[in-house]
Structures are given as structure tokens and as C-alpha cells.
C-alpha atoms as a PDB file:
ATOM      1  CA  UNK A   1     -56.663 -27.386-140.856  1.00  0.00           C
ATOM      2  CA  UNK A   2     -57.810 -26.709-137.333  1.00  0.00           C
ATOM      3  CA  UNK A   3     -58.657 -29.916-136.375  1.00  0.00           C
ATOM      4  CA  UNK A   4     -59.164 -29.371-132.325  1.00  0.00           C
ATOM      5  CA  UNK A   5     -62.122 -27.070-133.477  1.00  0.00           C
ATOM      6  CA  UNK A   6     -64.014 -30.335-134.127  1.00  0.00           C
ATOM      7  CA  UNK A   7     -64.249 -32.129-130.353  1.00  0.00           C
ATOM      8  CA  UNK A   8     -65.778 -29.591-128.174  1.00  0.00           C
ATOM      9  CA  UNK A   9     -65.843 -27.730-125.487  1.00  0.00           C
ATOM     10  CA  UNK A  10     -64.339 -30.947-123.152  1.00  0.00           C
ATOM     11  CA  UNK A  11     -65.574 -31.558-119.530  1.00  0.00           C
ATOM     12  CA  UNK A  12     -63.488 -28.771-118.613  1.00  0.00           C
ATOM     13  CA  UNK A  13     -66.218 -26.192-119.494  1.00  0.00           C
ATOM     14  CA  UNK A  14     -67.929 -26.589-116.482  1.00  0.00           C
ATOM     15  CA  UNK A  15     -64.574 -26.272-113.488  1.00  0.00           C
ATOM     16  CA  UNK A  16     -65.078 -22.614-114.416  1.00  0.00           C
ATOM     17  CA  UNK A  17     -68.421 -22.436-113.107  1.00  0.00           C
ATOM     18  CA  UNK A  18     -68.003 -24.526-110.468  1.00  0.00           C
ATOM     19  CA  UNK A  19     -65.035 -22.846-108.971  1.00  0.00           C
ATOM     20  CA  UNK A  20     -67.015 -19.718-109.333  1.00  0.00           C
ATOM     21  CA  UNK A  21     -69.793 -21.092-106.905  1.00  0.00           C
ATOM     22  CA  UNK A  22     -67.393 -22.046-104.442  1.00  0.00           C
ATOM     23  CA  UNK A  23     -65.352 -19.318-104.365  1.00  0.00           C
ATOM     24  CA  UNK A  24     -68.555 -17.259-103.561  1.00  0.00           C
ATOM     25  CA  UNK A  25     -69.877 -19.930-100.648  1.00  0.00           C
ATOM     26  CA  UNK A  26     -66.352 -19.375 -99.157  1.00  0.00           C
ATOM     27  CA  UNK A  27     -66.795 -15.459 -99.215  1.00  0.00           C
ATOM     28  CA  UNK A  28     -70.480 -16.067 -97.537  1.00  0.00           C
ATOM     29  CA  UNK A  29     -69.329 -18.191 -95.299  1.00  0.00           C
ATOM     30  CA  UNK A  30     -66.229 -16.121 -93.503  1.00  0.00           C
ATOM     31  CA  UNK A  31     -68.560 -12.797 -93.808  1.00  0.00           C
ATOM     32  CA  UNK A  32     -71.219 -14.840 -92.130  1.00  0.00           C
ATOM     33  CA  UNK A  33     -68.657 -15.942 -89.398  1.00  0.00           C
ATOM     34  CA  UNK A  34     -66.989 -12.468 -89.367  1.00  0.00           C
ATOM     35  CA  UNK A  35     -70.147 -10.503 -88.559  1.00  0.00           C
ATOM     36  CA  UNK A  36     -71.487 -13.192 -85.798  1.00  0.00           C
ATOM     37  CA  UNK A  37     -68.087 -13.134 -83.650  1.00  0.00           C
ATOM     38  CA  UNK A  38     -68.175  -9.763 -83.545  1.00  0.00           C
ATOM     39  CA  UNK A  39     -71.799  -8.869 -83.319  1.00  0.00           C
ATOM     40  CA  UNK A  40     -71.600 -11.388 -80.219  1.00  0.00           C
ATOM     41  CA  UNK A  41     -71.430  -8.560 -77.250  1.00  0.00           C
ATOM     42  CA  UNK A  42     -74.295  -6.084 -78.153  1.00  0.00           C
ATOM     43  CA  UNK A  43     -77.125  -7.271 -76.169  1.00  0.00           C
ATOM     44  CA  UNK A  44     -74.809  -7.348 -72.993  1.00  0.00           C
ATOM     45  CA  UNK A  45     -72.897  -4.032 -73.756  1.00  0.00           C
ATOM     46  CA  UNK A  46     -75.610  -1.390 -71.528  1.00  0.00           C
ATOM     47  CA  UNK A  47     -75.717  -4.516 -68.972  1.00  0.00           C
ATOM     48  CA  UNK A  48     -71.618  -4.172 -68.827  1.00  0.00           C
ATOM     49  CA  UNK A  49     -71.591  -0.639 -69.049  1.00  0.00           C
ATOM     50  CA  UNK A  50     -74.100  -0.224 -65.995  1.00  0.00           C
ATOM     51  CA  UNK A  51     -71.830  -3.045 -63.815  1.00  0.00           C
ATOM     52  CA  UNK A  52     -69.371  -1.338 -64.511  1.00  0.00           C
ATOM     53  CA  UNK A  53     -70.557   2.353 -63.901  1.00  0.00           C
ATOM     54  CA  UNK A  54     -71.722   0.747 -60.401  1.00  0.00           C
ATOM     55  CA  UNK A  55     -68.259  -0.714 -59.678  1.00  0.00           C
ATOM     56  CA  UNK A  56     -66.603   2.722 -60.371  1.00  0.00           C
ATOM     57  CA  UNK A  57     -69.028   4.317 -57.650  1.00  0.00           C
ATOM     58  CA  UNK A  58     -70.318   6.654 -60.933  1.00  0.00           C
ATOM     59  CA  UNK A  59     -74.049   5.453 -59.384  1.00  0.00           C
ATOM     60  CA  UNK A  60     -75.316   4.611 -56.211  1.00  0.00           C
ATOM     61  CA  UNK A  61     -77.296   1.000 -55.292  1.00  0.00           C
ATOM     62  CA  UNK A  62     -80.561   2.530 -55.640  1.00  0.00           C
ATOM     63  CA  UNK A  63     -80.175   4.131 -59.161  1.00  0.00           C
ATOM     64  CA  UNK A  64     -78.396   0.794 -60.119  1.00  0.00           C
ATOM     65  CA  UNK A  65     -81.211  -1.493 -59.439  1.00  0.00           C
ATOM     66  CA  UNK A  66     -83.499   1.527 -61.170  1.00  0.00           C
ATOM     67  CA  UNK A  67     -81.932   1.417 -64.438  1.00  0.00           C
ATOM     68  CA  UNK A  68     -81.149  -2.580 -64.244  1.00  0.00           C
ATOM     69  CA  UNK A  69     -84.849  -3.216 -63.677  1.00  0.00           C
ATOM     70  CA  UNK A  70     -85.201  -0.828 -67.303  1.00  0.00           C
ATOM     71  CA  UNK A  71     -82.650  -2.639 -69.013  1.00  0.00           C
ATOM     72  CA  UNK A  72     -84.700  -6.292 -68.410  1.00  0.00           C
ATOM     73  CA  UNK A  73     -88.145  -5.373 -69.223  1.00  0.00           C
END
């Protein structure tokens, strides 16, 4: 009666799982390359913001080099 009951599953059985597996790697992957281009700037940002505070004339020579020296140790 139902005779395609009586070969199997087929290869097929296992695209399902494999598609799965990549689909995930692909969704790792761009998150992975998401976050590091823009996590790329933080360990600069208080080195910009003082430059940049200093350019503006917000803080004198003296207190620049003060805080600079704070920022590298």
C-alpha cells in the first residue's frame, strides 16, 4: 500500500542538521565581528576625550600632563 514507507529516511535526513549548524556559525560569526568593530575605540576614548579637552583650552598644560600621566599607569 504505502510502499515509500519501506526505504528510509534517505541521505537527506542529515541537510537539516547540517544547515542548522551553519546557520548558527554564521550568526556567531557576524555577532563576533559586530561587537569587535565597535568595541574597537574604548581603551582610547578618556585618551581622546583629554586631547581633546586640552585642544578646547577646557585645561591648562600642567593639569593635562597630570591626568595623562593617570591615564598610563
Amino acid at each position: 500500500m504505502m510502499w515509500w514507507n519501506d526505504y528510509g529516511p534517505g541521505p537527506w535526513m542529515f541537510w537539516g542538521p547540517i544547515f542548522m549548524i551553519l546557520m548558527m556559525a554564521a550568526c556567531f560569526g557576524m555577532m563576533f565581528f559586530m561587537m569587535r568593530r565597535h568595541g574597537g575605540d574604548r581603551g582610547d576614548s578618556a585618551a581622546r576625550i583629554l586631547k581633546e579637552r586640552f585642544a578646547r583650552g577646557e585645561i591648562d598644560g600642567r593639569e593635562y600632563e597630570e591626568r595623562r600621566r593617570t591615564l598610563e599607569a
